[in-house]
C-alpha atoms as a PDB file:
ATOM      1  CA  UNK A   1      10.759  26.290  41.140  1.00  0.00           C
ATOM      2  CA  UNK A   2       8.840  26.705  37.751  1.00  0.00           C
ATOM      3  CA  UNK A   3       6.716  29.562  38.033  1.00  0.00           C
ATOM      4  CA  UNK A   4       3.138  28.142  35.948  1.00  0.00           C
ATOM      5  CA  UNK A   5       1.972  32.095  34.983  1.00  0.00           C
ATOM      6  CA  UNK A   6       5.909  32.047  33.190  1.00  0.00           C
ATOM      7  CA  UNK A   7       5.641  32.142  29.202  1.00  0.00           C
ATOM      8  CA  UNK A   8       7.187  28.971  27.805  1.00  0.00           C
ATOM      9  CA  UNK A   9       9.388  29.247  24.914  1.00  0.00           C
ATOM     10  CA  UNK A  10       6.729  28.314  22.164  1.00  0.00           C
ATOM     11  CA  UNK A  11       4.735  31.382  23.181  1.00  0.00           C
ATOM     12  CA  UNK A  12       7.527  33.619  23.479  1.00  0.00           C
ATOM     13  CA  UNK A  13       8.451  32.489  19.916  1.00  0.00           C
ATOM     14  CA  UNK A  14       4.741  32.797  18.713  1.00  0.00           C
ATOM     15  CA  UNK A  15       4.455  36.376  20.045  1.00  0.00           C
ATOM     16  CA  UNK A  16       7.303  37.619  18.614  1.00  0.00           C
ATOM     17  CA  UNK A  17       6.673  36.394  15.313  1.00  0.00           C
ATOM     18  CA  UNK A  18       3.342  37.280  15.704  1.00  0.00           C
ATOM     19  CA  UNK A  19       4.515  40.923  16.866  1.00  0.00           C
ATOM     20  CA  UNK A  20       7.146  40.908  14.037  1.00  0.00           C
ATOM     21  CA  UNK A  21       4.608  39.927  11.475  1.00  0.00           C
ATOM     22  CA  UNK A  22       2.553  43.126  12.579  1.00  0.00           C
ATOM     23  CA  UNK A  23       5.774  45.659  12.588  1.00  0.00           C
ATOM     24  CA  UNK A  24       5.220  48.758  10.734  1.00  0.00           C
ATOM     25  CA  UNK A  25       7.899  49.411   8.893  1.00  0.00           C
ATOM     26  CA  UNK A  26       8.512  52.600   6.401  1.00  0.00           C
ATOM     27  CA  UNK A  27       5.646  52.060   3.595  1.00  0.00           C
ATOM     28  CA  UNK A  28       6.372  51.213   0.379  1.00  0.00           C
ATOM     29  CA  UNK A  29       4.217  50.943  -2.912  1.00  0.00           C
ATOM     30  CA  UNK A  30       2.188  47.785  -2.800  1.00  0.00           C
ATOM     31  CA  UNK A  31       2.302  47.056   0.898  1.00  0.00           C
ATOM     32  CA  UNK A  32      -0.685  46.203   2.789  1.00  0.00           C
ATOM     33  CA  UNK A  33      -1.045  48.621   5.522  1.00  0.00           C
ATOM     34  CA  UNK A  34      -3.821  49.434   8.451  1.00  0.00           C
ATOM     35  CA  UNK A  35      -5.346  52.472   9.015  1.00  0.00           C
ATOM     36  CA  UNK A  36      -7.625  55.496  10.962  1.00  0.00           C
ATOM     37  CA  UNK A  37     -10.411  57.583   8.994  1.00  0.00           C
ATOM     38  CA  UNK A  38      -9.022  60.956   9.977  1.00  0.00           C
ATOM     39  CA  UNK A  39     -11.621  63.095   7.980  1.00  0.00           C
ATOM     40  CA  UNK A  40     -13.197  63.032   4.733  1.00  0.00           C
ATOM     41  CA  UNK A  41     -13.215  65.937   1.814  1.00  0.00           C
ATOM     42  CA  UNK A  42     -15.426  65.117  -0.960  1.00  0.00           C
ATOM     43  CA  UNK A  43     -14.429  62.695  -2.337  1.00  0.00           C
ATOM     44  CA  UNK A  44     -11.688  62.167  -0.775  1.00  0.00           C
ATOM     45  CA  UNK A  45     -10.809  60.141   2.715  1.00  0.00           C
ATOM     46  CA  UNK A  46      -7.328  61.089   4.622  1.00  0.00           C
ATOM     47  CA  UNK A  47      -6.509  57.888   6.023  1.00  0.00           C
ATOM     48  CA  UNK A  48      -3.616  57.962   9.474  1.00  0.00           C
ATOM     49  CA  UNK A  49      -1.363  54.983   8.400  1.00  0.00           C
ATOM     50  CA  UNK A  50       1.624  55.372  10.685  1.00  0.00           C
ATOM     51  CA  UNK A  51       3.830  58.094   8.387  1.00  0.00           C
ATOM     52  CA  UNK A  52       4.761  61.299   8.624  1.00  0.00           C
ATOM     53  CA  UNK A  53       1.406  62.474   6.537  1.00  0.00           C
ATOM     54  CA  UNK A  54      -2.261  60.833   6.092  1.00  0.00           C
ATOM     55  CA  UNK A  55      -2.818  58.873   3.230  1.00  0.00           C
ATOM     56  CA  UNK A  56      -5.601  59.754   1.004  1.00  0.00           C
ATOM     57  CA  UNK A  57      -7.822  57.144  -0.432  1.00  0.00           C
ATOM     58  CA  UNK A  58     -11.169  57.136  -2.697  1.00  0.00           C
ATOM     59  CA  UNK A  59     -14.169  57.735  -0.382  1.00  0.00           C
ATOM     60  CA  UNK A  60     -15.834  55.064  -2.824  1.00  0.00           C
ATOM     61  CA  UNK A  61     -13.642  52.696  -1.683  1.00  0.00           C
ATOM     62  CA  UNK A  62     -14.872  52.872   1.866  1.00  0.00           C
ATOM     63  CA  UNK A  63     -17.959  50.867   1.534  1.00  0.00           C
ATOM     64  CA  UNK A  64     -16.457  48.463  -0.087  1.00  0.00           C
ATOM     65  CA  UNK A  65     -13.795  48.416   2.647  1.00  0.00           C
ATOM     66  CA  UNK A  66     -16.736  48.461   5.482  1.00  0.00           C
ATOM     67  CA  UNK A  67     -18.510  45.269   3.567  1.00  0.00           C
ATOM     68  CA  UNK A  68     -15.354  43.388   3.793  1.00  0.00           C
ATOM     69  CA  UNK A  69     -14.508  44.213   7.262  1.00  0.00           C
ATOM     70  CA  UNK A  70     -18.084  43.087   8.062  1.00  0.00           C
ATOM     71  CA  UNK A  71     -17.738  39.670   6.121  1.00  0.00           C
ATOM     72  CA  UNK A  72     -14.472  38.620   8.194  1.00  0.00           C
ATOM     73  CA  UNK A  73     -16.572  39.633  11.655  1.00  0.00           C
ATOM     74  CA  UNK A  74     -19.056  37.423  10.280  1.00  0.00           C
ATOM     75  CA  UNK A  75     -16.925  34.683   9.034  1.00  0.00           C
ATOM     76  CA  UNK A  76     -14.686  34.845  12.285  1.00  0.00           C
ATOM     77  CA  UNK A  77     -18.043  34.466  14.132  1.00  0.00           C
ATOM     78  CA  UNK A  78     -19.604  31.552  12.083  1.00  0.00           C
ATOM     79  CA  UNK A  79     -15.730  29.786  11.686  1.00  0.00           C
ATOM     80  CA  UNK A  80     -16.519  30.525   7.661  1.00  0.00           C
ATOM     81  CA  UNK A  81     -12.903  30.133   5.614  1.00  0.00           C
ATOM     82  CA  UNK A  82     -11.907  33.155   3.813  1.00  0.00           C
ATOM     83  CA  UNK A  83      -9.400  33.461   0.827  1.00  0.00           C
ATOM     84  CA  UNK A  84      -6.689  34.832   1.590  1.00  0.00           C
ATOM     85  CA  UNK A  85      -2.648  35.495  -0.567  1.00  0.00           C
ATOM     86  CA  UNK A  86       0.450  34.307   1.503  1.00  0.00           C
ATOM     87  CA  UNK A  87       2.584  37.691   0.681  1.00  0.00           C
ATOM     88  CA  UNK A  88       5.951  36.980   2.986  1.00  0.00           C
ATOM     89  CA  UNK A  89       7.485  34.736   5.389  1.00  0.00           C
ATOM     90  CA  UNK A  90       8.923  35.412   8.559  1.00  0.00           C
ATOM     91  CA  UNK A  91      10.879  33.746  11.467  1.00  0.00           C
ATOM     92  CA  UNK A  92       7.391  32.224  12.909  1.00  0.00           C
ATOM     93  CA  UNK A  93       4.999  31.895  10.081  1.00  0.00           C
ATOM     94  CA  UNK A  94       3.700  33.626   7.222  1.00  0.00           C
ATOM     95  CA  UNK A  95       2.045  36.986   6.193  1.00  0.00           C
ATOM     96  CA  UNK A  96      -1.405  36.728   4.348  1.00  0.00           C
ATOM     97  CA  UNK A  97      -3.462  39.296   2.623  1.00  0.00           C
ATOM     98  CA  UNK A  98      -7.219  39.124   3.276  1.00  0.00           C
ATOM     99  CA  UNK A  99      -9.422  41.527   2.261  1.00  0.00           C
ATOM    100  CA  UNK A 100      -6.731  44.481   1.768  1.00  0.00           C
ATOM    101  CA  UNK A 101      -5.699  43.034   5.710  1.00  0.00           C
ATOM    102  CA  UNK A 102      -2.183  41.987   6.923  1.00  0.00           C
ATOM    103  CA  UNK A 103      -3.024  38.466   8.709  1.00  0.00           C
ATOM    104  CA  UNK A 104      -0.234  36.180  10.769  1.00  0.00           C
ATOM    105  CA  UNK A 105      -0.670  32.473   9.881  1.00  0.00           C
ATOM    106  CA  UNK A 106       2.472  30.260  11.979  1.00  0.00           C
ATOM    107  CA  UNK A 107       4.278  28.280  10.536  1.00  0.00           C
ATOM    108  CA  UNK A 108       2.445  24.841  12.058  1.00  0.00           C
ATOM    109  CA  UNK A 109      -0.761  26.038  10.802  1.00  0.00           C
ATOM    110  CA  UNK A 110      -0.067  26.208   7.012  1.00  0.00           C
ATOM    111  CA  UNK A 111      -0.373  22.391   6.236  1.00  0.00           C
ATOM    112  CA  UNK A 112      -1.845  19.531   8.749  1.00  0.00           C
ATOM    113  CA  UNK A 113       2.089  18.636   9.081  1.00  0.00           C
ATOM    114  CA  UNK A 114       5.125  20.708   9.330  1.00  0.00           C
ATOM    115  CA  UNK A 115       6.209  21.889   5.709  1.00  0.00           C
ATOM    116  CA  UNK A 116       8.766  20.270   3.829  1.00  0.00           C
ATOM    117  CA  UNK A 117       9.476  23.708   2.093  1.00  0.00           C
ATOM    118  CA  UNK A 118       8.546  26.484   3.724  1.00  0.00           C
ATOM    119  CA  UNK A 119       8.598  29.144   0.555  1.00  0.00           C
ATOM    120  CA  UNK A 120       6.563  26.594  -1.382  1.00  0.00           C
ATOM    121  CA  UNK A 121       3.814  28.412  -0.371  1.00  0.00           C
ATOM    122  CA  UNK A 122       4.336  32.082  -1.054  1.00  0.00           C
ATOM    123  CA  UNK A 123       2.430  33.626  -3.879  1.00  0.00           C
ATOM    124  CA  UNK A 124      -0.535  30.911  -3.650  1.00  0.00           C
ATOM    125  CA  UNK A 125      -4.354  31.454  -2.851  1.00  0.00           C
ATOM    126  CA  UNK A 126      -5.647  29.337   0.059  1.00  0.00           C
ATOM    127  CA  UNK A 127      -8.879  28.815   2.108  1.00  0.00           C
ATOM    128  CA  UNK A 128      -7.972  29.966   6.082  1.00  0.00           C
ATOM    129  CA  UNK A 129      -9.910  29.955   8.835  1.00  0.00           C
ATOM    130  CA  UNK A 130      -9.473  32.845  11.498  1.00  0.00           C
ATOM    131  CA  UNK A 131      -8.264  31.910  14.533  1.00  0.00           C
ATOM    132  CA  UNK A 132      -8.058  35.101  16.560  1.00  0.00           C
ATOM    133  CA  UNK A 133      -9.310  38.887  15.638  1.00  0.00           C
ATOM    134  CA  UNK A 134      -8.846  41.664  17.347  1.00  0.00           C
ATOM    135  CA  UNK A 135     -11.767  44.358  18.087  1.00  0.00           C
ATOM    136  CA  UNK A 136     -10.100  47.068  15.806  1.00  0.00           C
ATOM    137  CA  UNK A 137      -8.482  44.203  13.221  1.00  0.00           C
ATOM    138  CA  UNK A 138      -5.602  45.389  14.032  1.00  0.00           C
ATOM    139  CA  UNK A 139      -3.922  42.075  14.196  1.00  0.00           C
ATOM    140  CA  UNK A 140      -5.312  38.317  12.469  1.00  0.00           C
ATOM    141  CA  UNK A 141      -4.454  35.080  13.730  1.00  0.00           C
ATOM    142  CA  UNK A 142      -5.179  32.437  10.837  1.00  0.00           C
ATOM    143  CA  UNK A 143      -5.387  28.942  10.173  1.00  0.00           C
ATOM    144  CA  UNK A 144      -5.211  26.693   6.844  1.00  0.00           C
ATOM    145  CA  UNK A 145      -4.215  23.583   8.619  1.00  0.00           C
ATOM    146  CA  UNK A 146      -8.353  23.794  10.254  1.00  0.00           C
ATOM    147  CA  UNK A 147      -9.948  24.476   7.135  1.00  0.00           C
ATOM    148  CA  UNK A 148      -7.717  21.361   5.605  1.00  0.00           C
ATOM    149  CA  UNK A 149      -8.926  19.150   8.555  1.00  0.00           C
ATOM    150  CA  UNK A 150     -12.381  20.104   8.003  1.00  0.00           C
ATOM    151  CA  UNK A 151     -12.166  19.422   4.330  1.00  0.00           C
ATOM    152  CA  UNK A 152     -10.732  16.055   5.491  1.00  0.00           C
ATOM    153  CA  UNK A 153     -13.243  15.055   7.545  1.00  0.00           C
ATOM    154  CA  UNK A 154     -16.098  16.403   5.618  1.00  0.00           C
ATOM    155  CA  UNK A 155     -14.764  13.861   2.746  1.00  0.00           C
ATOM    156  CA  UNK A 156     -14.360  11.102   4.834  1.00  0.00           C
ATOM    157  CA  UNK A 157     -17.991  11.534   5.877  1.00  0.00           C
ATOM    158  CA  UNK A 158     -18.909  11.869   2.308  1.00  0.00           C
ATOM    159  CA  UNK A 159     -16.947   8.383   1.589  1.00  0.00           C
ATOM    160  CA  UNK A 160     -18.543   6.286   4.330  1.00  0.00           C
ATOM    161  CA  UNK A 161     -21.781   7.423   3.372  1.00  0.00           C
ATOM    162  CA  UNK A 162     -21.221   5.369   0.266  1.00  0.00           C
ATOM    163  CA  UNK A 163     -19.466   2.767   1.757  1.00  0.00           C
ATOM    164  CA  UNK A 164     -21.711  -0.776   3.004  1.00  0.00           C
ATOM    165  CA  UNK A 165     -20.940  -4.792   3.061  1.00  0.00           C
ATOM    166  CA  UNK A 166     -21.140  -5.836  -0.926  1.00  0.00           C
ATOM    167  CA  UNK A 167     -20.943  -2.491  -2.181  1.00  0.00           C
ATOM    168  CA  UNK A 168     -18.584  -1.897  -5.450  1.00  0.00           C
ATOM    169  CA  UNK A 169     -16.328   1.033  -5.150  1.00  0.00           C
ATOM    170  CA  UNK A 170     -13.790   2.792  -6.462  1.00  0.00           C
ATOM    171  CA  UNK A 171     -10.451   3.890  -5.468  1.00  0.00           C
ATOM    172  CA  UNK A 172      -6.601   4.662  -5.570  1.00  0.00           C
ATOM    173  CA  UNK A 173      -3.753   2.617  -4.580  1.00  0.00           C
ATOM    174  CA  UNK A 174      -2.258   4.736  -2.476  1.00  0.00           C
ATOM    175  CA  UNK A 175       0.721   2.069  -0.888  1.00  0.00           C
ATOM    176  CA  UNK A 176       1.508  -1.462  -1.182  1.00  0.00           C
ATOM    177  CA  UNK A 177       2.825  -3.552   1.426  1.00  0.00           C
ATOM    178  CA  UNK A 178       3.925  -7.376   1.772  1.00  0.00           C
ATOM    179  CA  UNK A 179       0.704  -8.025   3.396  1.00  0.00           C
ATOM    180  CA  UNK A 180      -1.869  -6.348   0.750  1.00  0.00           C
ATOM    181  CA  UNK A 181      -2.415  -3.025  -0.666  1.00  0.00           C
ATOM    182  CA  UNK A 182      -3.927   0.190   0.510  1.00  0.00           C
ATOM    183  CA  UNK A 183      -7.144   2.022  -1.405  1.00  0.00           C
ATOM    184  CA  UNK A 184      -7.864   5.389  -1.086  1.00  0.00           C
ATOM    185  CA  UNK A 185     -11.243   5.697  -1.645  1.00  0.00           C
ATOM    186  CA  UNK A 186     -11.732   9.459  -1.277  1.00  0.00           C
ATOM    187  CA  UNK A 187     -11.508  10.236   1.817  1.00  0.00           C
ATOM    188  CA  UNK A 188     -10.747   7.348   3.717  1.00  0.00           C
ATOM    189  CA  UNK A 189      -8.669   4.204   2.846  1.00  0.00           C
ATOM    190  CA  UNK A 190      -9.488   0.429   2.567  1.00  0.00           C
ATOM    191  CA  UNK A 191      -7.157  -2.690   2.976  1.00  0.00           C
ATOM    192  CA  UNK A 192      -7.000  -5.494  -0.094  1.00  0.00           C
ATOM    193  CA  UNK A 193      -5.503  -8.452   1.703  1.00  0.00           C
ATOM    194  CA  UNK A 194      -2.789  -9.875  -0.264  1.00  0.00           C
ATOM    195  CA  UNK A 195      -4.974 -13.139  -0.493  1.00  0.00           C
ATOM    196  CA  UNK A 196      -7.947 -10.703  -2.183  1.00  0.00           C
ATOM    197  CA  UNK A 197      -5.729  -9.617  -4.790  1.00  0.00           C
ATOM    198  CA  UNK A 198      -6.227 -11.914  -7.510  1.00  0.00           C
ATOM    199  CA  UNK A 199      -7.433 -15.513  -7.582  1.00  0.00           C
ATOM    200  CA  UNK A 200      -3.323 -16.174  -8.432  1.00  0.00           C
ATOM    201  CA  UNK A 201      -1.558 -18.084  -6.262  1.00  0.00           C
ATOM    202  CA  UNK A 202       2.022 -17.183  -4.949  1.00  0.00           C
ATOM    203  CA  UNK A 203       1.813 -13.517  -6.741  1.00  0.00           C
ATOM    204  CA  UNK A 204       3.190 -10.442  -4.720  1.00  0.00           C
ATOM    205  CA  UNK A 205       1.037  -7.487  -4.441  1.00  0.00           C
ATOM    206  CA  UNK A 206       3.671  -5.442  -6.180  1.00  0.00           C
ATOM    207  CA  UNK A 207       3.417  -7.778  -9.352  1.00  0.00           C
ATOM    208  CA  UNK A 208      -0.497  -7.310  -9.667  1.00  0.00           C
ATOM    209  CA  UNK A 209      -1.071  -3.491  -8.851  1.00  0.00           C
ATOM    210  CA  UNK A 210       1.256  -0.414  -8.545  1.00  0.00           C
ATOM    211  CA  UNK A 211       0.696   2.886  -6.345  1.00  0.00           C
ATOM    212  CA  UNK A 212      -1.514   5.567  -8.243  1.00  0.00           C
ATOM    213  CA  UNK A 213      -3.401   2.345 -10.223  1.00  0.00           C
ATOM    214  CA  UNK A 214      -7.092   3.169 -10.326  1.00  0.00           C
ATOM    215  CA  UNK A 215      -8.989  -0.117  -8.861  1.00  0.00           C
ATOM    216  CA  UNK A 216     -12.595  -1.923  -8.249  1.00  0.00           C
ATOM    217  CA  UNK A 217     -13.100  -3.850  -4.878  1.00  0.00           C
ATOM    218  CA  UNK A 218     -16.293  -5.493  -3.216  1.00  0.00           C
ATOM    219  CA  UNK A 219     -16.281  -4.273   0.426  1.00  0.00           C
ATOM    220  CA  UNK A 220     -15.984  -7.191   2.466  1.00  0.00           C
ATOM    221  CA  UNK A 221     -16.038  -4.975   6.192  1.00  0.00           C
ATOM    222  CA  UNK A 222     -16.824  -2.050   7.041  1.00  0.00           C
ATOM    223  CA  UNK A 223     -16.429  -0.813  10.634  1.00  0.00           C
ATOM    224  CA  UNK A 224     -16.579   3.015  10.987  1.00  0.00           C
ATOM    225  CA  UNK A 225     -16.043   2.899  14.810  1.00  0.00           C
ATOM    226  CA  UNK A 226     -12.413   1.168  14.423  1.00  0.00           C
ATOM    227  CA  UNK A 227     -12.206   2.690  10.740  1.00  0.00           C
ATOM    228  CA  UNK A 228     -11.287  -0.051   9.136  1.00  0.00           C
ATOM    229  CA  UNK A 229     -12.378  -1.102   5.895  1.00  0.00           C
ATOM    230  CA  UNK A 230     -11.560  -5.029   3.998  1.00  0.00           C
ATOM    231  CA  UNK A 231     -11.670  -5.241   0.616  1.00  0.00           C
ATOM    232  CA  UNK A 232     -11.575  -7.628  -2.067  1.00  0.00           C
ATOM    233  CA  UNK A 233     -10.369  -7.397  -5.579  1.00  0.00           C
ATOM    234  CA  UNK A 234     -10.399 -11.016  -6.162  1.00  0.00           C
ATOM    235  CA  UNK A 235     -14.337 -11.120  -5.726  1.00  0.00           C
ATOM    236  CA  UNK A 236     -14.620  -9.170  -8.963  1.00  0.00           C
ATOM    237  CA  UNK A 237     -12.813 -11.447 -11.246  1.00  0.00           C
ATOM    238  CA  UNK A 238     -14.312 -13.883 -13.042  1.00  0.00           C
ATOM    239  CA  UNK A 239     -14.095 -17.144 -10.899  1.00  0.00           C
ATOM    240  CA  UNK A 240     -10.950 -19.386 -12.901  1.00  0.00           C
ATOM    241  CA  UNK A 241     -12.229 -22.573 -11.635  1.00  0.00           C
ATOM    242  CA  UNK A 242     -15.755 -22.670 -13.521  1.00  0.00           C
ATOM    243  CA  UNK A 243     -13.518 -23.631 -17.133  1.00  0.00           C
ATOM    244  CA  UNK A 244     -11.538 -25.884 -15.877  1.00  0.00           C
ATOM    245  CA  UNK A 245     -13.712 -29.010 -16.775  1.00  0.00           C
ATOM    246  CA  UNK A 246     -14.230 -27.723 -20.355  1.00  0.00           C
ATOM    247  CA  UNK A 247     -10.515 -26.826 -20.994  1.00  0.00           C
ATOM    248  CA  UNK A 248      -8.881 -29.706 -19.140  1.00  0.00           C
ATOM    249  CA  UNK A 249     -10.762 -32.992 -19.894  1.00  0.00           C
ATOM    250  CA  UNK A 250      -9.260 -35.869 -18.265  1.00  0.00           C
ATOM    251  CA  UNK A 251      -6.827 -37.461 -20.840  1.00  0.00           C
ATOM    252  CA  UNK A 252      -5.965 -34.329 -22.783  1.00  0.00           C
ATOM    253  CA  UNK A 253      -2.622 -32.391 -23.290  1.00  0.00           C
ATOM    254  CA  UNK A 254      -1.993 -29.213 -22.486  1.00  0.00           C
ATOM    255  CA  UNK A 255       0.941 -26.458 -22.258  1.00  0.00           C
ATOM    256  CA  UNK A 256       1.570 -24.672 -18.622  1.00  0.00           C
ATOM    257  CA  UNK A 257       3.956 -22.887 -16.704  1.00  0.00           C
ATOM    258  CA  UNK A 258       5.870 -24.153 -13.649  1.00  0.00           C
ATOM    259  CA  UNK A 259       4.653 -21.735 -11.036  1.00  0.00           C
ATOM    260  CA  UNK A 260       6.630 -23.427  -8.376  1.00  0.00           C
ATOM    261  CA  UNK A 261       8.215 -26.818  -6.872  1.00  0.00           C
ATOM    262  CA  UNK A 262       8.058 -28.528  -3.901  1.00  0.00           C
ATOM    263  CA  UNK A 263       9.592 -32.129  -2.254  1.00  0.00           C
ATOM    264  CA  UNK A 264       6.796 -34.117  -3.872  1.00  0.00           C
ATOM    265  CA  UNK A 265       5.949 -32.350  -6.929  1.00  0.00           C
ATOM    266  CA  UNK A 266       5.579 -29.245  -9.416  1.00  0.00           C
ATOM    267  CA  UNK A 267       3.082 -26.998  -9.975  1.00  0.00           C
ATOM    268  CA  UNK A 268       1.681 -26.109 -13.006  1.00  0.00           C
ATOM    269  CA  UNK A 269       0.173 -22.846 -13.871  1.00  0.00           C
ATOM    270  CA  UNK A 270      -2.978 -23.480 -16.170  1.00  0.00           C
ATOM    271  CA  UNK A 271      -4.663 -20.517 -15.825  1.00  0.00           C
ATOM    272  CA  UNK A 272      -4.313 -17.500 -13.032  1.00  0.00           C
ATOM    273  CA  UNK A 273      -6.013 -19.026 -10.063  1.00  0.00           C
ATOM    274  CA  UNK A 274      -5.757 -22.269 -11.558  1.00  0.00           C
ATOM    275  CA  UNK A 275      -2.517 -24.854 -10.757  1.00  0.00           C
ATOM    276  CA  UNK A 276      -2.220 -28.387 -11.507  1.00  0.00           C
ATOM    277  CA  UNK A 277       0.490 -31.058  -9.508  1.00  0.00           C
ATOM    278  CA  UNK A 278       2.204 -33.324 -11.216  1.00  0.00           C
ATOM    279  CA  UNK A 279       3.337 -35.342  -8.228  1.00  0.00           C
ATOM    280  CA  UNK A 280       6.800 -36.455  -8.138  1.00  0.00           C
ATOM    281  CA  UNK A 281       6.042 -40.263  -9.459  1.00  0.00           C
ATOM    282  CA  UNK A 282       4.703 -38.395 -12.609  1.00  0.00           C
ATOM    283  CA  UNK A 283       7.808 -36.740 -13.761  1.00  0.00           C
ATOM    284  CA  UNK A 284       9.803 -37.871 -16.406  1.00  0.00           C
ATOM    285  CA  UNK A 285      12.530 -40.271 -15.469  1.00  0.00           C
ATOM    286  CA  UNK A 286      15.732 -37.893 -14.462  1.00  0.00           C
ATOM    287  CA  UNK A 287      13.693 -35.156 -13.927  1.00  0.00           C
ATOM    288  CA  UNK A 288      14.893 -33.391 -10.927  1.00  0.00           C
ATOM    289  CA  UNK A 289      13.262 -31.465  -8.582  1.00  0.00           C
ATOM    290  CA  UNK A 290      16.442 -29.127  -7.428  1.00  0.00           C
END
């Protein structure tokens, strides 16, 4: 029988990477460390940091130290993001440096999905949002998944703001599908049917934009609530169909491509939008349609 006040394996494994993360270990030159004022001489502070000796730091470094301790109560309070370095990696996450602090940020809270490669972020500068602090900041739980979220959201907010039936906007191709394309349009992403691509008949969605393509739509729908979003591409193009009468005169001779056949005809391709059949009975004797 399962006992409910038993630790489950993820928090076993998140406490003792969060426990290894906070290990003292023997100090070495440029390692972030934590610390008790023991006294102060002058100008001098003797600082308890877990060795066999205090430490002795600047006393004009204090208030400086005091201001930043200050800010991270206040940005832990008001869930404010704070800069922080990613120094090390352990079994459960990674070590950060904020504000001459040693924070713990795991491993699923680095990225909003699981990383690909986990050193890819050591060395870098990111926004993180603290998660847990304790009273004496002796141990920092962050987050840079939230602060990603947040951004997320934030932009899609900014992006539907803009967005409204017959509006023109600008966006991304971000994938292509069989069925149309999908538009990034900074924040959240819109759908160009395949039959709002282009006035052409018969073309692929492949064959008349490729992913990263920077594109111009007329929003067709736009429901926040089911967060969709139609576009079309095809209402921006100059409509094919209003030169046909002044190009094509009945009578006249013209050059075209055969965009495709069928059992009682061919099609001819006269402009892009614009076919012409030449039914079966109109083909030139031993013509064939196979």
């Amino acid at each position: 029988m399962s006992n409910e006040n038993n630790p489950t394996d993820t928090d076993q494994s998140f406490a003792e990477a969060l426990a290894q993360s906070f290990q003292q270990d023997e100090l070495e030159i440029g390692q972030l460390v934590t610390g008790t004022i023991m006294a102060v001489h002058g100008d001098i502070a003797l600082v308890a940091v877990g060795g066999k000796s205090e430490a002795g730091m600047d006393r004009t470094e204090l208030g400086e130290l005091r201001r930043e301790r200050e800010a991270l109560r206040g940005a832990y309070d008001n869930a404010v993001p704070v800069e922080g370095k990613v120094t090390g990696r352990n079994k459960g996450g990674y070590d950060v440096s904020i504000a001459g602090l040693r924070a713990f940020c795991p491993m699923s809270q680095i990225d909003l999905g699981f990383p690909r490669n986990v050193d890819a972020y050591l060395g870098k500068t990111f926004l993180f949002r603290i998660t847990e602090l304790a009273d004496d900041l002796a141990s920092l739980v962050i987050s840079r998944a939230q602060v990603l979220k947040d951004e997320r959201e934030a932009a899609a907010g900014a992006a539907w703001s803009r967005i409204a039936v017959g509006a023109e906007i600008e966006g991304t191709v971000k994938s292509i599908r069989d069925f149309g394309v999908f538009v990034d349009l900074g924040g959240v992403d819109g759908m160009v049917h395949i039959s709002e691509l282009s006035h052409r008949v018969g073309v692929r969605p492949s064959q008349v934009v490729k992913i990263g393509d920077s594109v111009r739509a007329k929003v067709l729908e736009a429901d926040r609530g089911k967060g969709r979003i139609a576009l079309s591409m095809k209402a921006l193009e100059p409509d094919p169909w209003t030169e046909v009468a002044g190009r094509f005169p009945s009578g006249a001779t013209f050059d075209g491509t055969v965009a495709r056949k069928t059992e009682f005809g061919v099609f001819v391709e006269l402009l892009p939008g614009v076919d012409g059949l030449i039914h079966v009975s109109q083909l030139p004797p031993g013509m064939k349609l196979d």
